[in-house]
N, C-alpha and C. Protein backbone atom coordinates (compact mmCIF):
# COMPACT_ATOMS: atom_id res chain seq x y z
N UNK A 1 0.85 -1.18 0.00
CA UNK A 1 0.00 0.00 0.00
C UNK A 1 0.89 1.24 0.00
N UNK A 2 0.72 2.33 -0.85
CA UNK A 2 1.59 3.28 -0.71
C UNK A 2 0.62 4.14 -0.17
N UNK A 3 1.86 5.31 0.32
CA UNK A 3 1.31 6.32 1.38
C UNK A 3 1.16 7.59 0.62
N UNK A 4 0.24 8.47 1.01
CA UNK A 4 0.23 9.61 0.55
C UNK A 4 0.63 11.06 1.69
N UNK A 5 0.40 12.18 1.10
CA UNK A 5 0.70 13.08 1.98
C UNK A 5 0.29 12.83 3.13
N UNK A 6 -1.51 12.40 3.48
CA UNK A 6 -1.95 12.53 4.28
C UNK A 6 -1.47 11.73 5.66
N UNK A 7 -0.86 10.12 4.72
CA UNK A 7 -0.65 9.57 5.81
C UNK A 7 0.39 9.30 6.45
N UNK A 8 1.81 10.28 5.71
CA UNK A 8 3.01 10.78 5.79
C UNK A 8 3.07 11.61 6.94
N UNK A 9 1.87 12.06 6.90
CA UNK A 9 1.87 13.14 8.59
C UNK A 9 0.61 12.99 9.50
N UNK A 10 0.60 11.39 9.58
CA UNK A 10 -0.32 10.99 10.95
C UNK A 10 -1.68 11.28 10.74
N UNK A 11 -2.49 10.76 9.57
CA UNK A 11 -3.76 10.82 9.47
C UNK A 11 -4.16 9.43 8.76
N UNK A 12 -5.04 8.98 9.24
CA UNK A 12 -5.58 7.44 8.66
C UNK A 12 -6.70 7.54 7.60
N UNK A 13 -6.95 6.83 6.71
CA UNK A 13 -8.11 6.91 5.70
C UNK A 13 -9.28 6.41 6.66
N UNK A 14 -10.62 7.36 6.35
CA UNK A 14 -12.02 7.14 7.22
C UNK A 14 -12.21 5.81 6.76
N UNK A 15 -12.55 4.75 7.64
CA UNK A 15 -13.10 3.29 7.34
C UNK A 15 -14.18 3.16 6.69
N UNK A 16 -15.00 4.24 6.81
CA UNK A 16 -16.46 4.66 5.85
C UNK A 16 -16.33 4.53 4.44
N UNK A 17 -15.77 5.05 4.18
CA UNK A 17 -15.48 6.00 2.66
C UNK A 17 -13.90 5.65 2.28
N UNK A 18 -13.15 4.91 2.92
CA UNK A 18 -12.27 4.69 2.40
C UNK A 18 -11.01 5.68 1.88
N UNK A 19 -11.29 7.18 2.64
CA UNK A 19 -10.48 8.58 2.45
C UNK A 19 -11.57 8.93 0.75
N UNK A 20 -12.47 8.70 0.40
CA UNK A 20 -12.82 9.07 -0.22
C UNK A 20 -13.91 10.75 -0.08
N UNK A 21 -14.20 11.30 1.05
CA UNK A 21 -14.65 11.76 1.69
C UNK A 21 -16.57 11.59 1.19
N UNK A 22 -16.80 10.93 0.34
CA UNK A 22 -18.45 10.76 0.54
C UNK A 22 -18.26 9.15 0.28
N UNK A 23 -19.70 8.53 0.94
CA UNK A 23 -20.21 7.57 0.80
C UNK A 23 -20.67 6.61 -0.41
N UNK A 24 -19.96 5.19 -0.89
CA UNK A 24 -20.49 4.70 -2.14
C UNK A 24 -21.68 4.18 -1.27
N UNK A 25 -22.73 3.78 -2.67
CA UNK A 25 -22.67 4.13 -3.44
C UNK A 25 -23.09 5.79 -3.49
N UNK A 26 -22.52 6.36 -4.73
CA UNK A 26 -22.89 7.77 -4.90
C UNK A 26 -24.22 7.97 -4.95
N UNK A 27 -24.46 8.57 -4.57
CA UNK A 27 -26.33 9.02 -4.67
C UNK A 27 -27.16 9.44 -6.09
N UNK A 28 -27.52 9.01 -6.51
CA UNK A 28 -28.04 9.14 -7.90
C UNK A 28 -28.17 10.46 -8.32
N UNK A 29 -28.21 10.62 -9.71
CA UNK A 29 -27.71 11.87 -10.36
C UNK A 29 -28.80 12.99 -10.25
N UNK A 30 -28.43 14.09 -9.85
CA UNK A 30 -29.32 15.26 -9.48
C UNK A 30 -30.19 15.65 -8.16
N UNK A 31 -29.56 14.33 -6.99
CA UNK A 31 -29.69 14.25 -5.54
C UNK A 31 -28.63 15.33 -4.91
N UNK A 32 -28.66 15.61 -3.98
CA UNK A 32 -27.61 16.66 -3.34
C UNK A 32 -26.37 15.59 -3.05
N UNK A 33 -25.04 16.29 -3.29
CA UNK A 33 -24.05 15.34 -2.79
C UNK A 33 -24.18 15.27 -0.93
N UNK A 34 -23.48 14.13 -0.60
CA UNK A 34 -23.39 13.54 0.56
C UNK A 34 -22.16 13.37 1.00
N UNK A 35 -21.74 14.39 2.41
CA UNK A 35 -21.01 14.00 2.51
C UNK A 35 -20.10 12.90 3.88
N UNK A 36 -19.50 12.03 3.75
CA UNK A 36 -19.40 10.72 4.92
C UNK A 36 -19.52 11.54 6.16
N UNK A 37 -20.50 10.89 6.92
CA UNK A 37 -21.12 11.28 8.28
C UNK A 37 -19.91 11.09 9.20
N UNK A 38 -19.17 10.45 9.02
CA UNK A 38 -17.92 9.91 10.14
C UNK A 38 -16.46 11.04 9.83
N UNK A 39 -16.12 11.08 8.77
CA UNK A 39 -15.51 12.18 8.95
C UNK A 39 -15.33 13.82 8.18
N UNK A 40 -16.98 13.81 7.74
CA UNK A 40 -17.04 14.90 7.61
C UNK A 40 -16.57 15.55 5.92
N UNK A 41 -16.64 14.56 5.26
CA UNK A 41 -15.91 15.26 3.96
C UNK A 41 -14.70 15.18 3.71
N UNK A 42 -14.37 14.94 5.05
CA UNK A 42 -12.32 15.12 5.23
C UNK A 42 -11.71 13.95 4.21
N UNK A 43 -12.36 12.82 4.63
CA UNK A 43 -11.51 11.83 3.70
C UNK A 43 -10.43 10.76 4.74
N UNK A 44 -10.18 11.47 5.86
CA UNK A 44 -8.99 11.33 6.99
C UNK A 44 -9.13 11.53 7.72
N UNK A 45 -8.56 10.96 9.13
CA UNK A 45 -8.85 11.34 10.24
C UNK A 45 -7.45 11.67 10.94
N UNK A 46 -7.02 12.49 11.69
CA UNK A 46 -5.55 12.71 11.93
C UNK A 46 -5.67 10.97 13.58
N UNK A 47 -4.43 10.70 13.09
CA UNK A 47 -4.20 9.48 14.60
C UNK A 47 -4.12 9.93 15.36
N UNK A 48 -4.64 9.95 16.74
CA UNK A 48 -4.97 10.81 17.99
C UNK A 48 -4.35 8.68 18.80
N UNK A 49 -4.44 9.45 20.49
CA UNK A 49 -4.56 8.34 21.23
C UNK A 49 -3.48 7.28 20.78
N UNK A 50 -2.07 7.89 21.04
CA UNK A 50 -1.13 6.89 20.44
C UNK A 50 -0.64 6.29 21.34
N UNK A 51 -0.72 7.00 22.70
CA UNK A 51 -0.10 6.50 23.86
C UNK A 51 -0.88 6.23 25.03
N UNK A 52 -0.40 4.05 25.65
CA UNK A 52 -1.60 4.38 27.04
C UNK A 52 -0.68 4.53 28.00
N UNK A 53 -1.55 5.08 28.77
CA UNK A 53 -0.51 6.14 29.80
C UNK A 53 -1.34 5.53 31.45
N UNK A 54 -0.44 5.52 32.39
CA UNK A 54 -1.07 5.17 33.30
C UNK A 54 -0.11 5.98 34.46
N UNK A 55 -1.22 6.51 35.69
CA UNK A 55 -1.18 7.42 36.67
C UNK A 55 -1.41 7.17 37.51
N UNK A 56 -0.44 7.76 39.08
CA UNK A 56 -1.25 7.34 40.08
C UNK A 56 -0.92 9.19 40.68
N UNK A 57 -2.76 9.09 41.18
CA UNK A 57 -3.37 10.29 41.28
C UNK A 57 -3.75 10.12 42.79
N UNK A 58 -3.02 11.73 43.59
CA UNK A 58 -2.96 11.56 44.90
C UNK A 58 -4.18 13.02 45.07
N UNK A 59 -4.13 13.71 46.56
CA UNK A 59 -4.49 14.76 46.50
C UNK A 59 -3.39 15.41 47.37
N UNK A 60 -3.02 16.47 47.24
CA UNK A 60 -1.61 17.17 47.68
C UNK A 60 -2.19 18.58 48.91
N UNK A 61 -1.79 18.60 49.67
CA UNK A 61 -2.58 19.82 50.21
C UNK A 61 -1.91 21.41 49.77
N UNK A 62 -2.74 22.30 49.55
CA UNK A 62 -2.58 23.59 48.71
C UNK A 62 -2.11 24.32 50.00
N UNK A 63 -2.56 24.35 50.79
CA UNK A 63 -2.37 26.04 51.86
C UNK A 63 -3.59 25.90 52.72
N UNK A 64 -3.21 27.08 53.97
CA UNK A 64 -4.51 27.43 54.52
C UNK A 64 -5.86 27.92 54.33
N UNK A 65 -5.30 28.63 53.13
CA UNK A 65 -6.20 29.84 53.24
C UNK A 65 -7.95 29.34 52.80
N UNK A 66 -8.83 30.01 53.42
CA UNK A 66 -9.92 29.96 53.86
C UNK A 66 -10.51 28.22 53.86
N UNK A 67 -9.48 28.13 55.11
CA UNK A 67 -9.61 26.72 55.92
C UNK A 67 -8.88 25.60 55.39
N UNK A 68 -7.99 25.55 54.63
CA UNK A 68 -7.49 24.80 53.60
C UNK A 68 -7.88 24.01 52.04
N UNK A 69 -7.00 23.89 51.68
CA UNK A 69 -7.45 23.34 50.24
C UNK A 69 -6.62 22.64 49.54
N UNK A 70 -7.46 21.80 48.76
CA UNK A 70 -6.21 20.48 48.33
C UNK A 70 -6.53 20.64 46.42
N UNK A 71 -5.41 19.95 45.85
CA UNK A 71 -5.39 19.77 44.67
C UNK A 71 -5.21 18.05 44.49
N UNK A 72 -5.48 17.73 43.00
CA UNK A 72 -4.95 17.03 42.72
C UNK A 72 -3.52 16.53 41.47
N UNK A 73 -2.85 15.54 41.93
CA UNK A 73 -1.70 15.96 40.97
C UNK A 73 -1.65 14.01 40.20
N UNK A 74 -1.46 13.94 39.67
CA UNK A 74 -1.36 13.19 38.49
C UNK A 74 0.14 12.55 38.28
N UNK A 75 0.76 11.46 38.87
CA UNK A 75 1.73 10.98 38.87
C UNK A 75 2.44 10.04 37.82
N UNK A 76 2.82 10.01 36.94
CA UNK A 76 2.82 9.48 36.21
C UNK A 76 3.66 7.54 36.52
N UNK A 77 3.05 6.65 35.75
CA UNK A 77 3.28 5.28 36.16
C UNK A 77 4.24 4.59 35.39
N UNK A 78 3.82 5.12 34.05
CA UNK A 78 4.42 4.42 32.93
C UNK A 78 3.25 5.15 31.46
N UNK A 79 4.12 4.92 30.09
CA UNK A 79 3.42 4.77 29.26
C UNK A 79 4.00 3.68 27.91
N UNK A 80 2.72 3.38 26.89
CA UNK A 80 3.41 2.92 26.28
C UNK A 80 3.02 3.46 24.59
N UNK A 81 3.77 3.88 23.48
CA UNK A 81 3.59 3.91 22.58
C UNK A 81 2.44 3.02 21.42
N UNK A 82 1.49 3.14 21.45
CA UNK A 82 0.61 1.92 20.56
C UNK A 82 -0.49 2.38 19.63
N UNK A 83 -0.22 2.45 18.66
CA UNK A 83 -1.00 2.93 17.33
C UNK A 83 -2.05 2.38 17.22
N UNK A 84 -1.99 1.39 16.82
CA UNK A 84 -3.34 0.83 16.84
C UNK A 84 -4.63 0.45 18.17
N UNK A 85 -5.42 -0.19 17.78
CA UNK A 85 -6.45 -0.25 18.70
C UNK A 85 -6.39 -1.61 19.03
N UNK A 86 -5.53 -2.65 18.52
CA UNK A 86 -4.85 -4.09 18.75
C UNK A 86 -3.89 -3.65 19.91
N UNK A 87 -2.72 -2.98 19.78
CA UNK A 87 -2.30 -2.41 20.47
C UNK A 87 -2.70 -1.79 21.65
N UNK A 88 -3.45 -0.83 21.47
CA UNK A 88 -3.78 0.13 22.89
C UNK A 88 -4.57 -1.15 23.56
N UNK A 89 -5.36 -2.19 23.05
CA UNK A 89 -5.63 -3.04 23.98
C UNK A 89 -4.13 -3.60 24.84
N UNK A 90 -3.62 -4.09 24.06
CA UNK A 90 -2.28 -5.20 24.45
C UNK A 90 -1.52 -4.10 25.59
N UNK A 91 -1.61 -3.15 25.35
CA UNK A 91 -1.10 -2.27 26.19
C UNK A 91 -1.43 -1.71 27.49
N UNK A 92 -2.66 -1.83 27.49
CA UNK A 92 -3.75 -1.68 28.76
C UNK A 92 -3.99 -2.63 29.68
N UNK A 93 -3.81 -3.92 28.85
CA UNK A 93 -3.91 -4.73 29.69
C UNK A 93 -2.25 -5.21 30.41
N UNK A 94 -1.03 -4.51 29.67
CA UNK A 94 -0.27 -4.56 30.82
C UNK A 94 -0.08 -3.82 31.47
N UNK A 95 -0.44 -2.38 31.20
CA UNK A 95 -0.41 -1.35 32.67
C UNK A 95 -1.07 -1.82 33.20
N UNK A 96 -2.45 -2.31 33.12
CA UNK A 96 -2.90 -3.16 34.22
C UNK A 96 -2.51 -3.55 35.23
N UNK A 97 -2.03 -4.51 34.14
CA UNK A 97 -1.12 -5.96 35.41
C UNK A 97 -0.52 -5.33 35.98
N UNK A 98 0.86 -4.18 35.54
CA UNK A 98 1.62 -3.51 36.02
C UNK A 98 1.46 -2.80 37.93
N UNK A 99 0.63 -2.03 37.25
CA UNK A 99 0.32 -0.67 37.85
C UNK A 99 -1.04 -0.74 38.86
N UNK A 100 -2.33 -1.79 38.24
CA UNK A 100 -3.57 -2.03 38.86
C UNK A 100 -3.67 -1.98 40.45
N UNK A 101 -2.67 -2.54 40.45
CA UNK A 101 -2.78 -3.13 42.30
C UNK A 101 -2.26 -2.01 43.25
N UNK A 102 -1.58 -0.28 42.21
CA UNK A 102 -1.45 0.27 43.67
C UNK A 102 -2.07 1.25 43.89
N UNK A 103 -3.36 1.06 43.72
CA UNK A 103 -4.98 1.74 44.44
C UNK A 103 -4.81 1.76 45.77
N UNK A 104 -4.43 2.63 46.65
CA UNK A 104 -5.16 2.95 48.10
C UNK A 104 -5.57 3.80 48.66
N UNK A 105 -6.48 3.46 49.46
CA UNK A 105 -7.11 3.94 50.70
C UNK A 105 -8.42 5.05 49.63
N UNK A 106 -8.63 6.34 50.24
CA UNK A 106 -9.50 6.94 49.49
C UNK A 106 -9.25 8.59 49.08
N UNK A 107 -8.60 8.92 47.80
CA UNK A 107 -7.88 10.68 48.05
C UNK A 107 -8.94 11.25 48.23
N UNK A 108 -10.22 10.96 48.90
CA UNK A 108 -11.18 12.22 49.41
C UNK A 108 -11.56 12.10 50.67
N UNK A 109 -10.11 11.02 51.07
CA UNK A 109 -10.53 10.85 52.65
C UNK A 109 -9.71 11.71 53.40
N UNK A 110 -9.28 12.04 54.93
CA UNK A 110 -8.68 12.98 55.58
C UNK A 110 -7.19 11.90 55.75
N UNK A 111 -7.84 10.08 55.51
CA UNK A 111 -6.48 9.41 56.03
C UNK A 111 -5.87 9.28 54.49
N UNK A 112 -6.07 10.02 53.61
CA UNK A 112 -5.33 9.77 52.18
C UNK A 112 -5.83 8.83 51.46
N UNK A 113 -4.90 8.57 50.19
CA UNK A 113 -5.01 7.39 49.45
C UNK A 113 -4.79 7.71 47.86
N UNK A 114 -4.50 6.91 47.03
CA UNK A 114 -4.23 6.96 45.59
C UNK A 114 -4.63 6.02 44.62
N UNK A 115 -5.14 7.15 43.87
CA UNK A 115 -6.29 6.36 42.42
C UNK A 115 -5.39 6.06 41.74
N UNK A 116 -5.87 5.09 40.62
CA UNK A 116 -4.97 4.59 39.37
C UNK A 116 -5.81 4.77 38.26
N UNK A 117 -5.14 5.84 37.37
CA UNK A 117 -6.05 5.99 36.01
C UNK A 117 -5.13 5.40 34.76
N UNK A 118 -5.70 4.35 34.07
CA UNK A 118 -5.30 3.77 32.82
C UNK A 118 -6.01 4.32 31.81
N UNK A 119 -5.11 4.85 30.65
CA UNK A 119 -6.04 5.03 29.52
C UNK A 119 -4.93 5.63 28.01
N UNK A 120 -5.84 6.18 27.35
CA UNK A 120 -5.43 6.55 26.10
C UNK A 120 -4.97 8.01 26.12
N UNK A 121 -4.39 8.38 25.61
CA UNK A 121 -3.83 9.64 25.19
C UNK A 121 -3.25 9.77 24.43
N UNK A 122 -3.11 11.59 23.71
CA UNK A 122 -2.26 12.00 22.21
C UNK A 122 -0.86 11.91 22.69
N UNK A 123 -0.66 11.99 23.71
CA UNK A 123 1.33 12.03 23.66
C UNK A 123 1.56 11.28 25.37
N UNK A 124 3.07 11.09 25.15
CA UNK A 124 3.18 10.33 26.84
C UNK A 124 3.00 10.89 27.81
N UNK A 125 3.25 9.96 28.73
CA UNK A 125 2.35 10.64 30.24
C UNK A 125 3.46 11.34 30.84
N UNK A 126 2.70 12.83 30.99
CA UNK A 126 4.33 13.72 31.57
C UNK A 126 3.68 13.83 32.96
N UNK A 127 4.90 14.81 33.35
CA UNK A 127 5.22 15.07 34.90
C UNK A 127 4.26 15.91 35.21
N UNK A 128 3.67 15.54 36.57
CA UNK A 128 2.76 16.96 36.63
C UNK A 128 3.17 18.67 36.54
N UNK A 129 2.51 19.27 36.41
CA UNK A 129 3.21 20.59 36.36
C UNK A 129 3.34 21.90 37.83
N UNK A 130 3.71 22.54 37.88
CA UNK A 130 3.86 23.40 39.32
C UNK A 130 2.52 23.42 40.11
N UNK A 131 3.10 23.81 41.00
CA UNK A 131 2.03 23.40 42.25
C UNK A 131 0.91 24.62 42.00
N UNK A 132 -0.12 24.58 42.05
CA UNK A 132 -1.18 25.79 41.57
C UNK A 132 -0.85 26.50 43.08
N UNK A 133 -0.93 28.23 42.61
CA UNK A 133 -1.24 29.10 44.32
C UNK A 133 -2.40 29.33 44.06
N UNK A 134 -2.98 29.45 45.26
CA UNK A 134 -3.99 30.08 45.50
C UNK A 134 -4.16 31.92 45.14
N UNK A 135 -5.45 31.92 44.73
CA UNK A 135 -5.60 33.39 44.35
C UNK A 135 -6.86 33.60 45.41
């Protein structure tokens, strides 16, 4: 299969239409054209969700001010590169295995605890970013 511009820079042909951007069969002559409900005319869809990314999500405490206040921050576990949707399965199910088991206690409790979020995303799982101040 050769590649074209489109798919030279990370866009897949619509499974509908085949990058054709309307629907066969064509709609008979002097009907309004139609164009594929799935992506819109485009023809392509850009590849999104290349990476599964897995987190363990605490709550951090912010400051006093008006009685205290907490955030949450997003730790990163691991990720893994996977294009396809064969993939992002095969991949999920080893952060899974990986990562699944270190769920504790409850982060909306006063005695703590940390969630585990598995999933899809456009790029890898980064570091959280600066601590928010309060305004």
């Amino acid at each position: 299969m050769s590649t074209n511009h489109y798919q030279e820079n990370g866009f897949t042909p619509c499974k509908v239409c085949d990058g054709r951007g309307y629907p066969l069969p064509l709609p008979p002559k002097g009907e309004p054209d139609v164009d594929c409900d799935v992506c819109s005319g485009r023809g392509y869809h850009l590849n999104r969700r290349r990476y599964v990314n897995a987190y363990a999500i605490t709550r951090e405490y912010g400051g006093p001010e008006e009685g205290g206040w907490w955030y949450g921050v997003a730790w990163p576990l691991g990720s893994i590169k996977a294009g396809s949707k064969r993939r992002r399965k095969k991949a999920l199910a080893k952060l899974r295995a990986a990562h699944g088991d270190k769920a504790s206690g409850d982060i909306s409790s006063v005695l703590g605890g940390c969630e585990v979020w598995i999933g899809a995303e456009d790029g890898p799982a980064m570091q959280p970013g600066p601590r928010p101040h309060y305004e």
